[in-house]
N, C-alpha and C. Protein backbone atom coordinates (compact mmCIF):
# COMPACT_ATOMS: atom_id res chain seq x y z
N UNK A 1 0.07 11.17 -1.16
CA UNK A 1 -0.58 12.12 -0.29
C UNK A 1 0.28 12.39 0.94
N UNK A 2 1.37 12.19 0.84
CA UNK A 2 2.37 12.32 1.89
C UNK A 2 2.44 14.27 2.22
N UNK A 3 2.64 14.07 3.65
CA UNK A 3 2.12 15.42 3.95
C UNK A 3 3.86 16.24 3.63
N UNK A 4 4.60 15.68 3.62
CA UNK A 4 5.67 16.77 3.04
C UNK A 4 6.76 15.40 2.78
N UNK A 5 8.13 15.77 1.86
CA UNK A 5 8.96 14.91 2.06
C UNK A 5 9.89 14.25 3.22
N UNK A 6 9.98 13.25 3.27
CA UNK A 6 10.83 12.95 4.12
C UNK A 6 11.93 13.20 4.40
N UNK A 7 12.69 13.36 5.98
CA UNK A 7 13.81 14.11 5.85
C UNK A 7 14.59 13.27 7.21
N UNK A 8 15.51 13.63 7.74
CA UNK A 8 16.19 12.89 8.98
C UNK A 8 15.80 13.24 10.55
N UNK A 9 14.77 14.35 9.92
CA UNK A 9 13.43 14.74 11.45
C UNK A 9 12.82 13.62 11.75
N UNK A 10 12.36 12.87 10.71
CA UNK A 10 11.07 12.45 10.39
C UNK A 10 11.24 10.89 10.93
N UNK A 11 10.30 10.22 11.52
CA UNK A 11 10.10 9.07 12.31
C UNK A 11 9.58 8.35 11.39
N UNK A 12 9.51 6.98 11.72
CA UNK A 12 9.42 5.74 10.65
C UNK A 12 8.30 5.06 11.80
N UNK A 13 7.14 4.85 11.90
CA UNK A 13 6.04 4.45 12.50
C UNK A 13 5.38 2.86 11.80
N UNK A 14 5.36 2.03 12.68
CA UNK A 14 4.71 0.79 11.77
C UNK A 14 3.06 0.47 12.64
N UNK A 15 2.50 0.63 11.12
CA UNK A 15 1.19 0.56 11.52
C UNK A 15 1.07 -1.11 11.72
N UNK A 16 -0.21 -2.26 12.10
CA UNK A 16 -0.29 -3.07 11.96
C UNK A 16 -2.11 -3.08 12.00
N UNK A 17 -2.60 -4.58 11.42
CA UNK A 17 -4.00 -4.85 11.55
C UNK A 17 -3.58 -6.13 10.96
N UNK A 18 -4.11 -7.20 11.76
CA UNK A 18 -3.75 -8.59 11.26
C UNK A 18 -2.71 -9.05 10.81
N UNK A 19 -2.16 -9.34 9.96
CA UNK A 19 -1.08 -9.88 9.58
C UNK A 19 -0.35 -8.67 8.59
N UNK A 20 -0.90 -7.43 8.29
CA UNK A 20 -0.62 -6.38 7.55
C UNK A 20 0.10 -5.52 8.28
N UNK A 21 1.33 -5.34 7.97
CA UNK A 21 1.83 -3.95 8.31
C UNK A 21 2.53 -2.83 7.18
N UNK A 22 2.05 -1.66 7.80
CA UNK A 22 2.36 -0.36 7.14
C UNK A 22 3.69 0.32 7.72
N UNK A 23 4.36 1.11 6.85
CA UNK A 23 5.06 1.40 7.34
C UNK A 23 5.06 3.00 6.55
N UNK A 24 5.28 4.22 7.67
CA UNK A 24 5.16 5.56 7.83
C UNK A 24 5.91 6.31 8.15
N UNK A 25 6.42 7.05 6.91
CA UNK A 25 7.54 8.19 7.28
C UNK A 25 6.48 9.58 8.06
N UNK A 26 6.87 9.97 9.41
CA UNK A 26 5.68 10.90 9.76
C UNK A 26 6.80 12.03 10.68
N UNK A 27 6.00 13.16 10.42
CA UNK A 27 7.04 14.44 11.24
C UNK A 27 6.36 14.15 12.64
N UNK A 28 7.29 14.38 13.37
CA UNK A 28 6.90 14.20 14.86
C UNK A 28 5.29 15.51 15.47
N UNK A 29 5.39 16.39 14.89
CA UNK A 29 4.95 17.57 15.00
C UNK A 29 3.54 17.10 13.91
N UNK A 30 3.31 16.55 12.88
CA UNK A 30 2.08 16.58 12.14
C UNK A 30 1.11 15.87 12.86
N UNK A 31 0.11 16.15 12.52
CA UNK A 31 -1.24 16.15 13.25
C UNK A 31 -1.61 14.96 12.55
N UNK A 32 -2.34 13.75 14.06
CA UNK A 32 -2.77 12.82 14.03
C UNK A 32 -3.64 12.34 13.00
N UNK A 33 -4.41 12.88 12.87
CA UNK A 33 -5.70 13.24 11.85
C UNK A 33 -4.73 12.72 10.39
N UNK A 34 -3.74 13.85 10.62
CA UNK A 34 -2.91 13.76 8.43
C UNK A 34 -2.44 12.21 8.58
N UNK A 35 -1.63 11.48 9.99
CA UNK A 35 -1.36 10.33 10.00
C UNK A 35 -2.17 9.81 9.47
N UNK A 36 -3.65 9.67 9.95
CA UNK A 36 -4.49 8.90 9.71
C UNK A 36 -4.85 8.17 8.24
N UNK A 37 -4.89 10.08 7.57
CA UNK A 37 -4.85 10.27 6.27
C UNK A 37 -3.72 9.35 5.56
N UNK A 38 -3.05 9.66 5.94
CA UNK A 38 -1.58 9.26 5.13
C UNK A 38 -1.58 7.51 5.30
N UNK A 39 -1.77 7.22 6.05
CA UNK A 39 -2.11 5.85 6.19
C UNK A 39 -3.36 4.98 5.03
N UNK A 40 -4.61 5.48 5.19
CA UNK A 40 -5.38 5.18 4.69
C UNK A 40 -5.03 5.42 3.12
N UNK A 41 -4.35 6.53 2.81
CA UNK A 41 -3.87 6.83 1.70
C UNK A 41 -3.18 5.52 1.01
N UNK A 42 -2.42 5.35 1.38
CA UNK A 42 -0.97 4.18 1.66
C UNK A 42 -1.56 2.65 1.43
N UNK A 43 -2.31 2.62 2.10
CA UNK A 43 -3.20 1.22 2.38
C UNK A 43 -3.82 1.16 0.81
N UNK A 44 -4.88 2.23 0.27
CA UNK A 44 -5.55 2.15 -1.02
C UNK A 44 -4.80 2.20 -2.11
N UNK A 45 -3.36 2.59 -1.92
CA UNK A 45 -2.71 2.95 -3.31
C UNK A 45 -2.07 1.74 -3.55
N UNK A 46 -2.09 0.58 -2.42
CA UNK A 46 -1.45 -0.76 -2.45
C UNK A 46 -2.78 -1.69 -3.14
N UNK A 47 -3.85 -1.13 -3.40
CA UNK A 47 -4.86 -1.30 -4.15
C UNK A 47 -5.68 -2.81 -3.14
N UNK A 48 -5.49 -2.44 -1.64
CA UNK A 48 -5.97 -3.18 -0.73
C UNK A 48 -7.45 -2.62 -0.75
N UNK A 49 -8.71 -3.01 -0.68
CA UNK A 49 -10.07 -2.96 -0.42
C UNK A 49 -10.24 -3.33 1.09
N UNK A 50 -9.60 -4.37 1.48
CA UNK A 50 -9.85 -5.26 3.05
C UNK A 50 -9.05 -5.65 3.28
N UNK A 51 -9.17 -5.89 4.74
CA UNK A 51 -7.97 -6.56 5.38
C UNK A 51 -8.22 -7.54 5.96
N UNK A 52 -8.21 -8.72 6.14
CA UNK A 52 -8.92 -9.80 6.71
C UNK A 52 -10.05 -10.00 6.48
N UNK A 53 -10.93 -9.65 5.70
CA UNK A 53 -12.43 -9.44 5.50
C UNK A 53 -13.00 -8.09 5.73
N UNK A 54 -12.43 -7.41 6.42
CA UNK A 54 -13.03 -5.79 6.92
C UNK A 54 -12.55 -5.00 6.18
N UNK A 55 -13.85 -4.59 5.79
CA UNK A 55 -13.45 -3.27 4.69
C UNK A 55 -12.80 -1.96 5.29
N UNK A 56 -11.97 -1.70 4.26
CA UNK A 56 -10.77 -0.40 4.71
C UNK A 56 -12.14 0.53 5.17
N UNK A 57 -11.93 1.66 6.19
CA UNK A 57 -12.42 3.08 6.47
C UNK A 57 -13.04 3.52 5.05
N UNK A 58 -13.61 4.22 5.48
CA UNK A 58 -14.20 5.60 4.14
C UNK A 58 -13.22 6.98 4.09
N UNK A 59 -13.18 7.17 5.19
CA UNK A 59 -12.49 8.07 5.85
C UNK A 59 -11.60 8.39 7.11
N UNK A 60 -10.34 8.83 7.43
CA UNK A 60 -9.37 9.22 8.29
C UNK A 60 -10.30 9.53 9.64
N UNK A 61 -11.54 9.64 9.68
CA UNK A 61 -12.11 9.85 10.91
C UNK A 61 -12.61 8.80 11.57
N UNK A 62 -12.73 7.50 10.49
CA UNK A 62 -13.37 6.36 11.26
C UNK A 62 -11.98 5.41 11.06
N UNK A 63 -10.72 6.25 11.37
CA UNK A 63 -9.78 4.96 11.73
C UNK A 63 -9.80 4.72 13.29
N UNK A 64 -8.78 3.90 13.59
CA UNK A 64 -8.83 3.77 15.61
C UNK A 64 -7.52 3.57 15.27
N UNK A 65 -6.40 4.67 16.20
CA UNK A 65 -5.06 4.00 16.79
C UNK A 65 -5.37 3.09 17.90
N UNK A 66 -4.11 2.32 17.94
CA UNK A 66 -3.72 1.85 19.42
C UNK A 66 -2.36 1.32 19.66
N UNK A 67 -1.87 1.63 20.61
CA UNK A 67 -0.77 1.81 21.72
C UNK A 67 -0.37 0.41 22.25
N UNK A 68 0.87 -0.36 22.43
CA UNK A 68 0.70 -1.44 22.95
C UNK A 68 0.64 -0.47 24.77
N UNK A 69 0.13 -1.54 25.30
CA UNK A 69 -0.32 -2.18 26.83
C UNK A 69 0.89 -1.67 27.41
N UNK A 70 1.95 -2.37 26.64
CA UNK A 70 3.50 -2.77 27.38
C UNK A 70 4.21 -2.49 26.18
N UNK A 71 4.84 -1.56 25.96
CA UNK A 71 6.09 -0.82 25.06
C UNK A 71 7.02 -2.28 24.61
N UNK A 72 7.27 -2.39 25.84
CA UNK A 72 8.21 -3.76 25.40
C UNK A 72 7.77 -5.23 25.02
N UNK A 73 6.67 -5.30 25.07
CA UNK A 73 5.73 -6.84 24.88
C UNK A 73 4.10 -6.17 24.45
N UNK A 74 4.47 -6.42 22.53
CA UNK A 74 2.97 -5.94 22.18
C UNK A 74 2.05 -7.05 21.96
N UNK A 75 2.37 -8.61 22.66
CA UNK A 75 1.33 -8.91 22.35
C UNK A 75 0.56 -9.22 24.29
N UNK A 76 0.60 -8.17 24.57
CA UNK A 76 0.32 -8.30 26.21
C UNK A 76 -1.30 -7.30 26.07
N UNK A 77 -1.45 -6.86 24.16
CA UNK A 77 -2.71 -5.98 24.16
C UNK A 77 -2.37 -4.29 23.24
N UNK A 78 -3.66 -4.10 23.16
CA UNK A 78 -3.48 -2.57 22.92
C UNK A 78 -5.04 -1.78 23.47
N UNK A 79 -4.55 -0.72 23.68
CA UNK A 79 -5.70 0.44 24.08
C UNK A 79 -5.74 1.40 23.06
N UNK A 80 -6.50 1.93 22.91
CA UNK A 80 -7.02 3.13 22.39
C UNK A 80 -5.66 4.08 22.59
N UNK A 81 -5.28 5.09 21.66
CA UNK A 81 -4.92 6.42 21.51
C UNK A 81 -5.12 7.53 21.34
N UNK A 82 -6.39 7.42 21.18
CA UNK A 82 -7.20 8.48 21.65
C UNK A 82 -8.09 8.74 22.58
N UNK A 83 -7.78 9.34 24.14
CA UNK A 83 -8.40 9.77 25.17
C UNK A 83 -9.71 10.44 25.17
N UNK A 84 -10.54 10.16 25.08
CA UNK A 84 -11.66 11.18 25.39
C UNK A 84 -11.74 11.86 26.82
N UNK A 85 -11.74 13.02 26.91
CA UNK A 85 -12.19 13.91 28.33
C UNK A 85 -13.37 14.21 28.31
N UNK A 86 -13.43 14.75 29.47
CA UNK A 86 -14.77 15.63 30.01
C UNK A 86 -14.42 17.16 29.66
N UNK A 87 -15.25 18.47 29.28
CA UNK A 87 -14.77 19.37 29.01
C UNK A 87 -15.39 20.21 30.38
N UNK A 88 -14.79 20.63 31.11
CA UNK A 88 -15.28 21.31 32.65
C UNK A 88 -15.80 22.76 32.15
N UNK A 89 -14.58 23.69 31.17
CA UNK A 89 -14.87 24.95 31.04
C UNK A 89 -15.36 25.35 29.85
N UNK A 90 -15.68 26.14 29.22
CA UNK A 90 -15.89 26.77 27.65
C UNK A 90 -16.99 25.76 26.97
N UNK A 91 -17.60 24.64 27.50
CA UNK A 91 -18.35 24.12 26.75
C UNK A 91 -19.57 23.34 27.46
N UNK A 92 -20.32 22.53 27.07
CA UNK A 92 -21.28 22.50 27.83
C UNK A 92 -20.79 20.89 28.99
N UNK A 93 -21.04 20.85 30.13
CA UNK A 93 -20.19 20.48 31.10
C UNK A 93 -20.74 19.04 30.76
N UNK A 94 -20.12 18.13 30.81
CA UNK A 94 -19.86 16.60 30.43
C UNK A 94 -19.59 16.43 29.06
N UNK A 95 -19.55 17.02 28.38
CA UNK A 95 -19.63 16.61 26.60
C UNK A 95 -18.13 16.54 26.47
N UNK A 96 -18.13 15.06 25.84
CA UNK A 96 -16.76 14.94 25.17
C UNK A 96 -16.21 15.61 24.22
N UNK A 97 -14.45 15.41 24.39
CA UNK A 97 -13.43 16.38 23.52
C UNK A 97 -12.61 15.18 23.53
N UNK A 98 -11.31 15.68 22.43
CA UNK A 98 -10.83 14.53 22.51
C UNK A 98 -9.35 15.59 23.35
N UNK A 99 -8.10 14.79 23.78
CA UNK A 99 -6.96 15.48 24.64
C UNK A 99 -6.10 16.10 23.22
N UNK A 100 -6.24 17.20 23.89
CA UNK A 100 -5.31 18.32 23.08
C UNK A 100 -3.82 17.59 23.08
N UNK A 101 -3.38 16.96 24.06
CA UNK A 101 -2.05 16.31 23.62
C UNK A 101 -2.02 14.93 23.12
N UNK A 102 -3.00 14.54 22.46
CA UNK A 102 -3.06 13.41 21.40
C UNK A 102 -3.27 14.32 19.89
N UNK A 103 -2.85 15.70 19.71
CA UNK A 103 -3.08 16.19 18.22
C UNK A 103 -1.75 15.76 17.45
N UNK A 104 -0.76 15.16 17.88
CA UNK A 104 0.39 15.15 17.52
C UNK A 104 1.22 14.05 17.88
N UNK A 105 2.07 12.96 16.94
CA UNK A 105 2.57 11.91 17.72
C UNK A 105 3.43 12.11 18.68
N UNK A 106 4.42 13.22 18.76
CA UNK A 106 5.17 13.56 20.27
C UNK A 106 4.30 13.56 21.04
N UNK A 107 3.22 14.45 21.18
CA UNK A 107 2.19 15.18 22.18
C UNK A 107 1.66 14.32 22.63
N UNK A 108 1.34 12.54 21.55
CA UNK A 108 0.85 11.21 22.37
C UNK A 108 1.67 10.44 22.67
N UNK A 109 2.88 10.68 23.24
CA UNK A 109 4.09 10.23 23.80
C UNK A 109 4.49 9.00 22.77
N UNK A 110 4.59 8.95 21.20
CA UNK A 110 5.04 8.24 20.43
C UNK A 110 6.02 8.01 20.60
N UNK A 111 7.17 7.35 19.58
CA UNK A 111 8.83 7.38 19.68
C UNK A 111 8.49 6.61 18.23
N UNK A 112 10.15 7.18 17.69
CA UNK A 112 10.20 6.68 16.50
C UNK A 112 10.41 5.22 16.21
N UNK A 113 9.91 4.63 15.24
CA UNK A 113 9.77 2.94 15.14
C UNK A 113 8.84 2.06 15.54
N UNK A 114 8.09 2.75 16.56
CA UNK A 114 7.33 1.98 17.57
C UNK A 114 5.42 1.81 16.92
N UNK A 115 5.57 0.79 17.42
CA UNK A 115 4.54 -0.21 16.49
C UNK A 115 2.99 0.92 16.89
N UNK A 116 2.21 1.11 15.94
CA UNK A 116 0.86 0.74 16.59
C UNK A 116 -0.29 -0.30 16.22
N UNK A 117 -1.22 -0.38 16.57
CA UNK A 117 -2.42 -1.09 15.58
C UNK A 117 -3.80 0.10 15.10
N UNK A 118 -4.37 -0.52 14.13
CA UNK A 118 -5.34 0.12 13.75
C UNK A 118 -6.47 -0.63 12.89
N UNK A 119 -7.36 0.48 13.27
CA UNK A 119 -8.74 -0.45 12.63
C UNK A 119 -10.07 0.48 12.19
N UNK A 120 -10.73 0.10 12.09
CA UNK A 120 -12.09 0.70 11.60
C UNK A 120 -13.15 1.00 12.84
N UNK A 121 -13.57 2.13 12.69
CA UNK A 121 -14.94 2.27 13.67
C UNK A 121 -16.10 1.17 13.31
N UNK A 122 -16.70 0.82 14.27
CA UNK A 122 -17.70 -0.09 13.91
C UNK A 122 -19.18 0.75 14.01
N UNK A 123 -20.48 0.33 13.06
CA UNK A 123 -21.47 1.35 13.79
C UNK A 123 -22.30 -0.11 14.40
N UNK A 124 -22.94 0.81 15.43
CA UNK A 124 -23.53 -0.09 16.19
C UNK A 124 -25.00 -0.78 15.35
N UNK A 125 -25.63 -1.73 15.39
CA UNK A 125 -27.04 -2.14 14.41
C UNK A 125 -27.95 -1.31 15.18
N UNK A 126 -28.89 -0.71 14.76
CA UNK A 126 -30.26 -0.48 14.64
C UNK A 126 -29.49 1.55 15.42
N UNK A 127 -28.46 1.58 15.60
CA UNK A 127 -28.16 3.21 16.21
C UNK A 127 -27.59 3.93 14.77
N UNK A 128 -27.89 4.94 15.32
CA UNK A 128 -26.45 6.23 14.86
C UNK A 128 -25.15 6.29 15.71
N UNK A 129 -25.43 6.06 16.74
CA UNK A 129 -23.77 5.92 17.78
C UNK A 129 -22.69 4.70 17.07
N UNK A 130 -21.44 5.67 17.07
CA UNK A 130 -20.49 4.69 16.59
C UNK A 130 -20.15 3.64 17.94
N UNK A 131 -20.17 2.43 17.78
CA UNK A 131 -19.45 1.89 18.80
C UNK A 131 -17.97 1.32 18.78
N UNK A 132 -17.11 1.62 19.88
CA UNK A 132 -15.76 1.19 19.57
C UNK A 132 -15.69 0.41 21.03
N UNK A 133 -14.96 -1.05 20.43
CA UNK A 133 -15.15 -1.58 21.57
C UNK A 133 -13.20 -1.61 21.92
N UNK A 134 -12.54 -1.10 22.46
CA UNK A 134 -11.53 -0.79 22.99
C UNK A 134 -10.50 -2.56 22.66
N UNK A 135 -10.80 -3.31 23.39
CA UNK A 135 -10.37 -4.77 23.51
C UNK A 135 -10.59 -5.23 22.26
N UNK A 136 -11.19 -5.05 21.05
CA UNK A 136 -10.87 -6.12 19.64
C UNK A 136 -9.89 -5.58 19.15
N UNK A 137 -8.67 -5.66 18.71
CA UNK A 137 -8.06 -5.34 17.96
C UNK A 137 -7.49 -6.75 17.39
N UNK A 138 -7.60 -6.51 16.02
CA UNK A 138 -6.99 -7.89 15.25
C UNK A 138 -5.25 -7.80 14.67
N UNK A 139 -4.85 -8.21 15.73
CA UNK A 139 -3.12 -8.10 15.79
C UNK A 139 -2.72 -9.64 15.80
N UNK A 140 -1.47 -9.54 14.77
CA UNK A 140 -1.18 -11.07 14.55
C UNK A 140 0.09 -10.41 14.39
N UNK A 141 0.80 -10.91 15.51
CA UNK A 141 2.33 -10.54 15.88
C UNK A 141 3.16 -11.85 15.26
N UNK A 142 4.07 -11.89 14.29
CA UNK A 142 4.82 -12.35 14.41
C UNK A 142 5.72 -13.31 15.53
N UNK A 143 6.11 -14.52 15.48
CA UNK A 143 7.27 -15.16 16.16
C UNK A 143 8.20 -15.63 15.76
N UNK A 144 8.97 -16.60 16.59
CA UNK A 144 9.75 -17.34 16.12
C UNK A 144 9.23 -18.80 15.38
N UNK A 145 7.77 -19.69 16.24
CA UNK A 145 6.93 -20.10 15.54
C UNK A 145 6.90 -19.81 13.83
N UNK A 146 6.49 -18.67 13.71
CA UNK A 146 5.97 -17.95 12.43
C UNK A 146 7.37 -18.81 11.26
N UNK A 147 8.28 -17.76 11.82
CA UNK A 147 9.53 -17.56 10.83
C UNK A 147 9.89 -19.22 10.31
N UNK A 148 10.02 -20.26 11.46
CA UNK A 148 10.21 -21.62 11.35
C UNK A 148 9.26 -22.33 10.22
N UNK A 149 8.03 -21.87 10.11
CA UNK A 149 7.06 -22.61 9.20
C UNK A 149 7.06 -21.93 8.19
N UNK A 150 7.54 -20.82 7.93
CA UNK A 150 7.29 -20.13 6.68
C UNK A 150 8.07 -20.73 5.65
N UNK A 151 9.22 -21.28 5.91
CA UNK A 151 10.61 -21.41 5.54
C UNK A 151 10.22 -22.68 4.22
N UNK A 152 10.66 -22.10 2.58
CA UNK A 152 10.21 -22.81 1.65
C UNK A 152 11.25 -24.25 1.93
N UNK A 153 10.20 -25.63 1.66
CA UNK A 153 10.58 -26.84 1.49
C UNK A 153 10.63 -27.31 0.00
N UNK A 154 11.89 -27.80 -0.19
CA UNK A 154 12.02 -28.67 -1.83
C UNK A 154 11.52 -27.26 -2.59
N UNK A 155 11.48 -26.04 -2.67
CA UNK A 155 11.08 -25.16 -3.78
C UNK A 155 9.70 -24.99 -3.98
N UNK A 156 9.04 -25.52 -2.74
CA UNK A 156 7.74 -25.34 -3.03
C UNK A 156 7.52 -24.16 -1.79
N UNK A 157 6.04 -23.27 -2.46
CA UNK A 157 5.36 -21.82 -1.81
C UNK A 157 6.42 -21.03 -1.70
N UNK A 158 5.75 -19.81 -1.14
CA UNK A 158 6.49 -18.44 -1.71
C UNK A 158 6.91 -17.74 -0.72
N UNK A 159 6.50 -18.96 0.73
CA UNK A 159 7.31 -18.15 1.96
C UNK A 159 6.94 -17.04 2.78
N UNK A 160 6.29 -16.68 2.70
CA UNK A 160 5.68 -15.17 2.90
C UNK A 160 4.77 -15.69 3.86
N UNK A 161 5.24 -14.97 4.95
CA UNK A 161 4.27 -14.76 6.45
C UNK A 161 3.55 -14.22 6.70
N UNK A 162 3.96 -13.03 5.68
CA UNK A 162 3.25 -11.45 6.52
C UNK A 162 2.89 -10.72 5.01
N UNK A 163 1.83 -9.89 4.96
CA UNK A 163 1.93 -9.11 3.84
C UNK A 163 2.42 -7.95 4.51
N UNK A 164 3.02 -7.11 3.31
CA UNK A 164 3.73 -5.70 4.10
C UNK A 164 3.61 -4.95 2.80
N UNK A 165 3.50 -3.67 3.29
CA UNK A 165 2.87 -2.70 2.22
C UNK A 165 4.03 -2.02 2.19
């Protein structure tokens, strides 16, 4: 479901959620939304159901990006990537929109390579309101820790730290 072929425009994006990472050929210019798509796509064709126990999305609308905190140190957190505003003109005055310059990974000040996380909308019990609580994100960053214990002894286990799609 890749939204066109890849070419030497095209940015290499690594998704993450727990110990899972994705990895995404994406045009700088395609719309957040097809990411989304293309991701979720990606994730099911690896014939993943869950990721840690949490069931994959239904749909590209109930994914969540997020942004590290600190570009250079992602385990310092992540926020949301998608801004909600206030709409002042053309609509009815307080009702959320989301920022016209998050339709596009340039437009959300992306760069090529650069990590994000992602996850599932949660619904809240007994509402219809989705709730997203900004601060859970289940990110399991790699270390040097990691790499040291993974490392097969006498030929035994299979080494593997991380699953990667």
């Amino acid at each position: 479901m890749a939204s066109e072929t890849p070419n030497p425009q095209h940015w290499t994006l690594r998704f993450k959620q727990h110990k899972t990472t994705v990895l995404l050929f994406v045009s700088p210019h395609q719309s957040l939304a097809s990411v989304k798509g293309d991701l979720l796509h990606a994730i099911k064709t690896a014939r993943f159901t869950e990721i840690n126990g949490i069931p994959l999305p239904s749909s590209p609308e109930d994914v969540i990006l997020g942004v590290p905190l600190d570009g250079n140190d992602p385990s310092r957190g992540w926020i949301n990537l998608e801004i909600p505003e206030l709409e002042q003109d053309g609509g009815k005055k307080g009702s959320k929109s989301t920022s016209v310059l998050n339709a596009t990974p340039i437009g959300a000040g992306l760069k090529d390579g650069m990590v994000l996380a992602f996850k599932s909308r949660k619904e809240k019990s007994g509402s219809d309101d989705m709730d997203i609580d900004d601060n859970e994100w289940d990110v399991i960053l790699p270390n040097y820790d990691d790499e040291e214990g993974s490392q097969v002894k006498n030929g035994e286990g299979d080494g593997h730290a991380e699953d990667d799609i």
